[in-house]
N, C-alpha and C. Protein backbone atom coordinates (compact mmCIF):
# COMPACT_ATOMS: atom_id res chain seq x y z
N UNK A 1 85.78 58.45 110.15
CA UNK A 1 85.64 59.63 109.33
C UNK A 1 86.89 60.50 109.38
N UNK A 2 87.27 60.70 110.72
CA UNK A 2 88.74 61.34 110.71
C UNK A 2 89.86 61.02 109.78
N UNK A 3 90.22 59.45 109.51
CA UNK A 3 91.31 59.07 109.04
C UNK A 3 90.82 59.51 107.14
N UNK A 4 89.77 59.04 106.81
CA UNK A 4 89.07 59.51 105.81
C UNK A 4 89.94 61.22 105.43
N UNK A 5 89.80 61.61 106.06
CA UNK A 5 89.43 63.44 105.96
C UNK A 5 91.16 63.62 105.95
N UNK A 6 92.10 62.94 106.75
CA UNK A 6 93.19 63.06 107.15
C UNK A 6 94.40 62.94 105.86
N UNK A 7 93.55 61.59 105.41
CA UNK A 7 93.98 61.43 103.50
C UNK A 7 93.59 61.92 102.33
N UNK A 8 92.87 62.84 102.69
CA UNK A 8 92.03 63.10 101.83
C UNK A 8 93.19 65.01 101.36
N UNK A 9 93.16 65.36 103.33
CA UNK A 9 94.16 66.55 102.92
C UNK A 9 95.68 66.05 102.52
N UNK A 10 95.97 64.77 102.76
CA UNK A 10 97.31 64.47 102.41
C UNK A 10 97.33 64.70 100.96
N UNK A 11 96.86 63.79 100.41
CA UNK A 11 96.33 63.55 98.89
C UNK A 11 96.47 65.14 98.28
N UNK A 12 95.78 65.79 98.41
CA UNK A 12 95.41 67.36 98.75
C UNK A 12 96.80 68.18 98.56
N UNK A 13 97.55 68.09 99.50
CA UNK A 13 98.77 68.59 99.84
C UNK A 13 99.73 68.07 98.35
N UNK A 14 99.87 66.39 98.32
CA UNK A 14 100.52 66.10 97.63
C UNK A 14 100.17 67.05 96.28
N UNK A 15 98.98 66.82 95.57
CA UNK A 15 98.74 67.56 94.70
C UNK A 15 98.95 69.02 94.41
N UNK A 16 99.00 69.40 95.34
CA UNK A 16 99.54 70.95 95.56
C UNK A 16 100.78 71.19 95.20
N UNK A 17 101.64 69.93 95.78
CA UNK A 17 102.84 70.47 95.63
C UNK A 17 103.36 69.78 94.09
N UNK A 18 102.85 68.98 93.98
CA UNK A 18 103.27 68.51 92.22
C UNK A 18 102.93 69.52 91.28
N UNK A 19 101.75 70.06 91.48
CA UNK A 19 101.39 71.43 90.56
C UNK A 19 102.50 72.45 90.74
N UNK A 20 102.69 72.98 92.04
CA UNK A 20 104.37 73.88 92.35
C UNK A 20 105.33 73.58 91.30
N UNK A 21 105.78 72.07 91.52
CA UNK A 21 106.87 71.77 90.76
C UNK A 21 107.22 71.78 89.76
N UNK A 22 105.78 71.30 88.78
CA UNK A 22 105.33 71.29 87.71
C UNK A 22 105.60 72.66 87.07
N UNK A 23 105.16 73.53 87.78
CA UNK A 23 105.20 75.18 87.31
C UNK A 23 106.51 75.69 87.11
N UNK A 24 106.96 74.88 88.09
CA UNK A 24 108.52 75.32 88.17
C UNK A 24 109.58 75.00 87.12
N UNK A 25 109.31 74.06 87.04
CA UNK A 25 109.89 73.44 85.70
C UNK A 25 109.23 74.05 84.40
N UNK A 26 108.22 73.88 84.23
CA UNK A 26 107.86 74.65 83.10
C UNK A 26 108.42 76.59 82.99
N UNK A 27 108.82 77.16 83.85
CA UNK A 27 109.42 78.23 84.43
C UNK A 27 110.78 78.42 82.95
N UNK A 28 111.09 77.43 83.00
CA UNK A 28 112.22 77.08 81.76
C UNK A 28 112.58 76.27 81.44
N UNK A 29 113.48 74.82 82.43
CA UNK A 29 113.55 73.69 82.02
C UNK A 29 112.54 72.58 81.03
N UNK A 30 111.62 72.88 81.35
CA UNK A 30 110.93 72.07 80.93
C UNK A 30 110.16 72.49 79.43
N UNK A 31 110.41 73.44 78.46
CA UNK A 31 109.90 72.98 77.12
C UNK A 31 111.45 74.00 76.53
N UNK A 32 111.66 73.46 75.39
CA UNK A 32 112.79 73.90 74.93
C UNK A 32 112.48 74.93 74.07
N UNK A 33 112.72 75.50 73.38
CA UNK A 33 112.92 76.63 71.90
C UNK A 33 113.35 75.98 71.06
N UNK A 34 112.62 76.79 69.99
CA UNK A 34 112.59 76.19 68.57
C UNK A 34 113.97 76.47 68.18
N UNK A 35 114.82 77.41 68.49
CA UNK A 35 116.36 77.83 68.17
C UNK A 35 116.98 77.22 68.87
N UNK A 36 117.78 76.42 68.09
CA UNK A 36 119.08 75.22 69.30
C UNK A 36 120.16 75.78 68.14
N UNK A 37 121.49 75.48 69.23
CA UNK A 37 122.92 75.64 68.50
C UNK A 37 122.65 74.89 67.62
N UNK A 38 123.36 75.82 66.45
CA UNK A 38 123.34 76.10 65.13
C UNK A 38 122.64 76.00 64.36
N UNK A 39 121.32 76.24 64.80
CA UNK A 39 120.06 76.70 63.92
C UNK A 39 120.60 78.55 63.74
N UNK A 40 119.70 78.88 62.58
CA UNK A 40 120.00 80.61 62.22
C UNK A 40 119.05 81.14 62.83
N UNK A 41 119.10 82.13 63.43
CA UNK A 41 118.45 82.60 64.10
C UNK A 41 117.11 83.32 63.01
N UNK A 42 116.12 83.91 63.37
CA UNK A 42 114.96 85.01 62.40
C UNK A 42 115.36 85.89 62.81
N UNK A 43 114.89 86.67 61.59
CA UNK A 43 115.93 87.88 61.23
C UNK A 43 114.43 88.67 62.43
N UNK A 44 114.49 88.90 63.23
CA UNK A 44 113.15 89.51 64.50
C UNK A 44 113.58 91.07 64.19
N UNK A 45 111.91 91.63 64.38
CA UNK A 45 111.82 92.80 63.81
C UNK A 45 111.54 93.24 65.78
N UNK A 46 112.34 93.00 66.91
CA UNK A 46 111.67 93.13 68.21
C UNK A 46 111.77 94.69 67.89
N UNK A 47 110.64 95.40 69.16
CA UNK A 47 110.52 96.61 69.36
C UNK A 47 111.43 97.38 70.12
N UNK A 48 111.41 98.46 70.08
CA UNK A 48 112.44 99.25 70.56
C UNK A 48 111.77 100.62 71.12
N UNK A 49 111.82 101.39 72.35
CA UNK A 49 111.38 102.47 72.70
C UNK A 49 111.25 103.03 71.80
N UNK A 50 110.54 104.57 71.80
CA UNK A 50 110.62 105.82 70.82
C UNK A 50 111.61 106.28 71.02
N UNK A 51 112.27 106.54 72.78
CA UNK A 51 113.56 107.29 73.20
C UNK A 51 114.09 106.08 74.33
N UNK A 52 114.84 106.54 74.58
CA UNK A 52 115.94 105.90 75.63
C UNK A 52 114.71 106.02 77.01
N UNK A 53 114.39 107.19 77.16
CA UNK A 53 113.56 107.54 78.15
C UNK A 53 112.00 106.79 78.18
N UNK A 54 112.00 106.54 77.55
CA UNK A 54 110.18 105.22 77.39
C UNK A 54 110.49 104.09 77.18
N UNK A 55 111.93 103.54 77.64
CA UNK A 55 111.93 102.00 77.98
C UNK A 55 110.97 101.48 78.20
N UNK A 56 109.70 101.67 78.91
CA UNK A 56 108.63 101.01 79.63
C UNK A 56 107.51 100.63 78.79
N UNK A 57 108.09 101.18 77.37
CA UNK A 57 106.75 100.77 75.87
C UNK A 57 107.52 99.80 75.64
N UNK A 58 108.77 99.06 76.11
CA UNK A 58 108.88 97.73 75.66
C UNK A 58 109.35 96.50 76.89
N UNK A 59 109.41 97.54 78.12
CA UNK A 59 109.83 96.34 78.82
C UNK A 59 109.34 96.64 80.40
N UNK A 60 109.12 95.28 81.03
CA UNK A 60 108.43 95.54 82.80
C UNK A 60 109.68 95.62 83.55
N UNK A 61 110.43 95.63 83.52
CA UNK A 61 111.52 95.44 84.45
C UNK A 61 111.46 97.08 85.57
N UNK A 62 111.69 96.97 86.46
CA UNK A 62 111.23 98.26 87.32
C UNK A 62 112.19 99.38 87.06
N UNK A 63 113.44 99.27 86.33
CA UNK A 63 114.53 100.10 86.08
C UNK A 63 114.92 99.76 84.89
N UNK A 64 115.27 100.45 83.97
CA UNK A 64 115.77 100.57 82.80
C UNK A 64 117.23 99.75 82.22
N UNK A 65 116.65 98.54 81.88
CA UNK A 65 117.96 97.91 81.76
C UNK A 65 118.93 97.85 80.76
N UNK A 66 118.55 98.90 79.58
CA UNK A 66 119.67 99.42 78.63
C UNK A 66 119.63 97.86 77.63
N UNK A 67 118.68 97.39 77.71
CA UNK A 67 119.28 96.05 76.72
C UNK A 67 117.62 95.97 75.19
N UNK A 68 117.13 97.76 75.07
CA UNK A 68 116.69 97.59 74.04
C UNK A 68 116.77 98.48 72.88
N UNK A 69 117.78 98.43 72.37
CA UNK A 69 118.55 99.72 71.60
C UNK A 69 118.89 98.96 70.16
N UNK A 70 118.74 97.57 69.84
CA UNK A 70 118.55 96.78 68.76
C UNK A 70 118.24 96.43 68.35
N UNK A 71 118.01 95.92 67.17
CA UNK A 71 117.16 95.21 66.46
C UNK A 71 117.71 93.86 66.09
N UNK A 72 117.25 92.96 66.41
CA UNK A 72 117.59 91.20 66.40
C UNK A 72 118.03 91.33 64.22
N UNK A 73 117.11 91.68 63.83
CA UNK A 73 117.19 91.74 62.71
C UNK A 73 118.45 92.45 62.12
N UNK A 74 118.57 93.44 62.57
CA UNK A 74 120.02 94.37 62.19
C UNK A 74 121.57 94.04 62.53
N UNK A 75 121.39 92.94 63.57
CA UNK A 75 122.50 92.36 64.33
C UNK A 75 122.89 91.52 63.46
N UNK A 76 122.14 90.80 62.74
CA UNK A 76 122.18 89.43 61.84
C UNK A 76 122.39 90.45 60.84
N UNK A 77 122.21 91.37 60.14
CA UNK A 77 121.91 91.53 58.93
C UNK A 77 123.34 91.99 58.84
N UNK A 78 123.98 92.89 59.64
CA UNK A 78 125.35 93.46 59.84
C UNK A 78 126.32 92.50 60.23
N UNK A 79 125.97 91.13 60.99
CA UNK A 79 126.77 90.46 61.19
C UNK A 79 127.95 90.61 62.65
N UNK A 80 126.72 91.27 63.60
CA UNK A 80 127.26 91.56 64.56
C UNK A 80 126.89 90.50 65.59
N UNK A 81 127.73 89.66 66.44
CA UNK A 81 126.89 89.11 67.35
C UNK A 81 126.66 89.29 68.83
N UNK A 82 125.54 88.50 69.05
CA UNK A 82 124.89 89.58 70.37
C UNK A 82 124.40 88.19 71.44
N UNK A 83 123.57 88.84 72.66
CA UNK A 83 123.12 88.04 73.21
C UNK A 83 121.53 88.30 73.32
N UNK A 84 120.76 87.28 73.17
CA UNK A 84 119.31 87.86 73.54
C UNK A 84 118.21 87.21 74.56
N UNK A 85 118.26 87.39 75.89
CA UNK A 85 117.79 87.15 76.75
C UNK A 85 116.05 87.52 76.41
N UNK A 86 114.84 86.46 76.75
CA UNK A 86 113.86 86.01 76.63
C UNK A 86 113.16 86.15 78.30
N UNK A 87 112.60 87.34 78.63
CA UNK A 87 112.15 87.17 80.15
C UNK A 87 111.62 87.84 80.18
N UNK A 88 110.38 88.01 81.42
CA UNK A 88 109.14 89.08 81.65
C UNK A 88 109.72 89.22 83.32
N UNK A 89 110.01 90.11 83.37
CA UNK A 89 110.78 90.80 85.12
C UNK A 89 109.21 90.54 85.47
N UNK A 90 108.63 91.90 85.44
CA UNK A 90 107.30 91.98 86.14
C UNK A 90 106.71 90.68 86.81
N UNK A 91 106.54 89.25 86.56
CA UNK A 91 106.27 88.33 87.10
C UNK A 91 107.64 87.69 87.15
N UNK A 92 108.58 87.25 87.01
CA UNK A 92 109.64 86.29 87.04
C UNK A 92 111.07 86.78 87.80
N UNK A 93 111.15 86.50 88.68
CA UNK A 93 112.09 86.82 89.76
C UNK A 93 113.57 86.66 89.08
N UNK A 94 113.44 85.22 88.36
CA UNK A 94 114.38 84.59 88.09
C UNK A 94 114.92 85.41 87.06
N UNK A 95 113.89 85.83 86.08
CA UNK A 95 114.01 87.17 84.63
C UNK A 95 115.03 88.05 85.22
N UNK A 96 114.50 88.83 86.57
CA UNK A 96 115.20 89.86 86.54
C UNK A 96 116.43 89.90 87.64
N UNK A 97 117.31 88.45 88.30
CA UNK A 97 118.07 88.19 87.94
C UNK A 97 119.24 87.93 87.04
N UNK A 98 118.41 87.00 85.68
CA UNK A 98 119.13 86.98 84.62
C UNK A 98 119.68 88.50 84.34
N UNK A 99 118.95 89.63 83.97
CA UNK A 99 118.99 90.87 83.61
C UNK A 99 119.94 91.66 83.93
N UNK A 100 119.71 90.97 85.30
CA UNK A 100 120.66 92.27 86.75
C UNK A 100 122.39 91.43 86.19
N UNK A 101 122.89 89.91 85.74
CA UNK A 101 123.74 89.40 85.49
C UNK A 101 124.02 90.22 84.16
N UNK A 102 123.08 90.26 83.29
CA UNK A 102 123.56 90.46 81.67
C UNK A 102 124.25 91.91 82.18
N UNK A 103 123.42 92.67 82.85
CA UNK A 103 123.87 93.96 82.56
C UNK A 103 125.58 94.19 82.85
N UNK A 104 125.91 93.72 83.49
CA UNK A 104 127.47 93.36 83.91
C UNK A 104 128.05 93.00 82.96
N UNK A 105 127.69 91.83 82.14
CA UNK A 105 128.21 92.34 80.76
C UNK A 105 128.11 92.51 80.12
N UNK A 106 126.88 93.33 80.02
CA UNK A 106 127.22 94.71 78.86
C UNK A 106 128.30 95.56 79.00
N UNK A 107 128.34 96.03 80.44
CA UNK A 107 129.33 97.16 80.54
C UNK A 107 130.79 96.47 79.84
N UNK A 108 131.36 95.37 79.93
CA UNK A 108 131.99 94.58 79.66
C UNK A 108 132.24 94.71 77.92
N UNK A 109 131.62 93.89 77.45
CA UNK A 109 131.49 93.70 76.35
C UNK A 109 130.45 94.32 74.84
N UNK A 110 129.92 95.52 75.19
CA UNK A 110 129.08 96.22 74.39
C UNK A 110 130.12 96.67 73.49
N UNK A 111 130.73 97.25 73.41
CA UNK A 111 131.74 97.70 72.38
C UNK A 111 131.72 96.74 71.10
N UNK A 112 131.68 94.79 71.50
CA UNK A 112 132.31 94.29 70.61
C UNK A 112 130.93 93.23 70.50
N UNK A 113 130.05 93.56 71.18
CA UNK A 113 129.23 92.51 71.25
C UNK A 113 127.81 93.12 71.61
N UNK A 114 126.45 92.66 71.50
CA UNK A 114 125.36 93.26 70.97
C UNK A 114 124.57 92.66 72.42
N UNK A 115 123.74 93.60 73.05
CA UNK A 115 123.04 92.89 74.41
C UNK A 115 121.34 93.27 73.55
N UNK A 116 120.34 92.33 73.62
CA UNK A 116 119.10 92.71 73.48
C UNK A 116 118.20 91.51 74.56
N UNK A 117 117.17 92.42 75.31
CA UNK A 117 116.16 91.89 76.20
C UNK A 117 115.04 91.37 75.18
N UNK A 118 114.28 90.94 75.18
CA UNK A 118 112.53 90.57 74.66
C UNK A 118 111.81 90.11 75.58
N UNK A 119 111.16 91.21 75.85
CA UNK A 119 109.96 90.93 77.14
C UNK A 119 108.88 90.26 76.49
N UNK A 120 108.25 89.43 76.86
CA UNK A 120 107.04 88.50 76.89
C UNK A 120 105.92 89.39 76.84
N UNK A 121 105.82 90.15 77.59
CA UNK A 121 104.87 90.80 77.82
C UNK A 121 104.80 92.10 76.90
N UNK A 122 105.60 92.60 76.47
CA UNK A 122 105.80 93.70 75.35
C UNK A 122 105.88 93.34 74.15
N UNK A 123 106.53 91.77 74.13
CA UNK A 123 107.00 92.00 72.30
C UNK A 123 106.66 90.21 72.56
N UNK A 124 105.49 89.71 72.72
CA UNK A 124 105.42 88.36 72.35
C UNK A 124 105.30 87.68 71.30
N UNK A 125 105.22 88.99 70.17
CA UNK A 125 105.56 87.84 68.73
C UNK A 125 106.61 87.25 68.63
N UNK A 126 107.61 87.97 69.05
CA UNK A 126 109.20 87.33 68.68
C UNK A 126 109.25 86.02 69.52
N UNK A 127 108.81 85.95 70.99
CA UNK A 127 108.93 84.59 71.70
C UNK A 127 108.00 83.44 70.95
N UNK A 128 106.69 84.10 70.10
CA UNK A 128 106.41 83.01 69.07
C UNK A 128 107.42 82.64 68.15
N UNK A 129 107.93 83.48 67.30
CA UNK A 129 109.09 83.17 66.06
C UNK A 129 109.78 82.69 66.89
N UNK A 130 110.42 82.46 67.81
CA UNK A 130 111.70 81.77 68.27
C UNK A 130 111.39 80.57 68.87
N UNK A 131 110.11 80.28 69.20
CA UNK A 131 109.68 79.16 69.71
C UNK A 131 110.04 79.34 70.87
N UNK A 132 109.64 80.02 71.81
CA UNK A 132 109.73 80.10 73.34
C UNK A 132 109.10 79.98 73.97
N UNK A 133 109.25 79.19 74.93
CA UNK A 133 107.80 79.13 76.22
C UNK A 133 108.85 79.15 77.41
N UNK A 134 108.23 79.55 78.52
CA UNK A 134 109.00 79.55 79.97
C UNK A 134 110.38 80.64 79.53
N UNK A 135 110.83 80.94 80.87
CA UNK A 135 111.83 81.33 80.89
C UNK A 135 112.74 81.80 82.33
N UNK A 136 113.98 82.05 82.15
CA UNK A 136 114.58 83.07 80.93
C UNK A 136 115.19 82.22 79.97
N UNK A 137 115.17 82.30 78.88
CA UNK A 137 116.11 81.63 77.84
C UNK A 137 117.39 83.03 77.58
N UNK A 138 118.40 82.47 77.64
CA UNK A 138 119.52 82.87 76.80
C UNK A 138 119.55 82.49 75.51
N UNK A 139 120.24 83.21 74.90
CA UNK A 139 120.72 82.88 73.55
C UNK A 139 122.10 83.68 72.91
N UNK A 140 123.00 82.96 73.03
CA UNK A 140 124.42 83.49 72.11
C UNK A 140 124.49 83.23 70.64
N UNK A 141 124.63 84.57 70.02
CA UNK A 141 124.06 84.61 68.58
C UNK A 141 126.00 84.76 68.21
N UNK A 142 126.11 84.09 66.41
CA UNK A 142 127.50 84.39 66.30
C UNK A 142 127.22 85.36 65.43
N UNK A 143 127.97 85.92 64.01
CA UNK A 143 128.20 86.78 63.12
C UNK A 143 127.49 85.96 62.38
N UNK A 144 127.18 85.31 62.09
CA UNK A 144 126.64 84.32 61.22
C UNK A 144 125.15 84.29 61.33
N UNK A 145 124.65 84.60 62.34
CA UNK A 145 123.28 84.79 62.90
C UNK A 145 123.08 83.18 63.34
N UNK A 146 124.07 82.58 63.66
CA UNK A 146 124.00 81.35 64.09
C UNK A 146 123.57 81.12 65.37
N UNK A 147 122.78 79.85 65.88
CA UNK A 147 123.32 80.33 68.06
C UNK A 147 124.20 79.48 68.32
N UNK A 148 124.48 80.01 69.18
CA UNK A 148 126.29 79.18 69.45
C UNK A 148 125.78 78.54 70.74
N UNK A 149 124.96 79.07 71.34
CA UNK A 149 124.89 78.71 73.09
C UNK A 149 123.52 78.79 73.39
N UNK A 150 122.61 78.11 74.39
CA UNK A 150 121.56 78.33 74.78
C UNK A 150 121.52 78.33 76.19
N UNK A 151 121.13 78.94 76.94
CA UNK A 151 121.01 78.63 78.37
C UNK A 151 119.61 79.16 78.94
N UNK A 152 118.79 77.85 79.52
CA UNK A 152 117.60 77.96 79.92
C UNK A 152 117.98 78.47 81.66
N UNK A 153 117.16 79.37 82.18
CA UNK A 153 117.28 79.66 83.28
C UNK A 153 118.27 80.92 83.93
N UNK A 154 118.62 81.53 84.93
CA UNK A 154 119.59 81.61 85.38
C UNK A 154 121.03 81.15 85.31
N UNK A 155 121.57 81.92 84.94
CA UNK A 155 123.23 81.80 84.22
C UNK A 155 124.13 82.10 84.80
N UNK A 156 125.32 81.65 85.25
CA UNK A 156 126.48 82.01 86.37
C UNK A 156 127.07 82.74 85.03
N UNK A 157 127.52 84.28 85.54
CA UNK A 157 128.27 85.16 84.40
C UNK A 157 129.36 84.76 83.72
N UNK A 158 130.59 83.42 84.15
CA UNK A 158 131.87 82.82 84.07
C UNK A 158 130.93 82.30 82.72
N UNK A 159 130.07 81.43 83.10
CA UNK A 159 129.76 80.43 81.57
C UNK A 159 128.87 81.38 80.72
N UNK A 160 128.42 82.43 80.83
CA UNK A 160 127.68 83.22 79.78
C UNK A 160 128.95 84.31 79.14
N UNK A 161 130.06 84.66 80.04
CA UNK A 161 131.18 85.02 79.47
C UNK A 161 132.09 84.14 78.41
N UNK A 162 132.43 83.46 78.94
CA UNK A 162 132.91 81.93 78.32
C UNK A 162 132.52 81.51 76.82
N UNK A 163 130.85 81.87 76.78
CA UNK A 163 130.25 81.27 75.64
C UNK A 163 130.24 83.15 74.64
N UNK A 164 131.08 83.67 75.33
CA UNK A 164 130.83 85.06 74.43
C UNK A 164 131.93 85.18 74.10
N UNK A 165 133.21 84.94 74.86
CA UNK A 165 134.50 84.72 74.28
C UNK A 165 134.33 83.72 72.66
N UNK A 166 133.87 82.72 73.05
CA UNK A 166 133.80 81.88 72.03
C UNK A 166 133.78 82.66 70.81
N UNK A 167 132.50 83.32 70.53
CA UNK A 167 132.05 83.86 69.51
C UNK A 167 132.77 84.89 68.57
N UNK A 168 133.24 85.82 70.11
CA UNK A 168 134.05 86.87 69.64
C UNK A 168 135.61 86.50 68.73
């Protein structure tokens, strides 16, 4: 009966941890977006505070990360290009990593280039229109409303810079 019981938690365990992994991957790697380089982006109507000061009617992140002051739609329509990061902080560690990276360059590159967040949890129509599941997804948009770049996950700032030079 012991050895019984012994495989039974192995078995057990194993399954445990394939579900982990499973999750993990689905986290981002594992289902893609409907927007791949050089598809056009939708012209997204995402939300935007009332003021600077009620960030928190569009996003969980515990501090105000300055990345919702646009409209996906107005960027394309003007022909400005931007970046638009896809993440829910409040549950996703990895989200508000990505975030804590973008914001670095914003300070950087806002002048010439467009930063917008879309929280999952605030504005999940747009992660429908874009075809998003898991995250964080990146996305480097050109003047064209084209995407130039996609990056699922966590992003080293050199290659999310890199792919913004491009554009610019």
């Amino acid at each position: 009966m012991t050895g019984i019981y012994t495989r039974v938690k192995k078995v057990a365990a194993h399954a445990g941890l394939l579900a982990i992994v499973l999750l993990l991957v689905g986290c981002n790697e594992g289902f893609r977006p409907r927007a791949a380089v050089g598809d056009r982006v939708p012209a997204s109507e995402n939300r935007l505070p009332a003021t600077p000061e009620a960030w928190r009617e569009v996003c969980t992140m515990n501090t105000p990360d300055r990345l919702h002051t646009e409209r996906i739609a107005s960027l394309v329509q003007n022909g400005r290009p931007f970046m638009v990061v896809f993440g829910t902080p409040q549950h996703c560690t990895m989200c508000v990593d990505q975030l804590v990276r973008i914001a670095v360059l914003k300070e950087k590159y806002e002048d010439r280039f467009a930063f917008v967040h879309v929280d999952g949890y605030m504005d999940n129509a747009i992660w429908v229109e874009w075809g998003v599941t898991g995250e964080p997804w990146t996305f480097i948009v050109d003047r064209t409303g084209v995407v130039s770049a996609v990056f699922p996950g966590p992003t080293d700032n050199a290659v999310m810079e890199a792919a913004i030079e491009k554009v610019l």
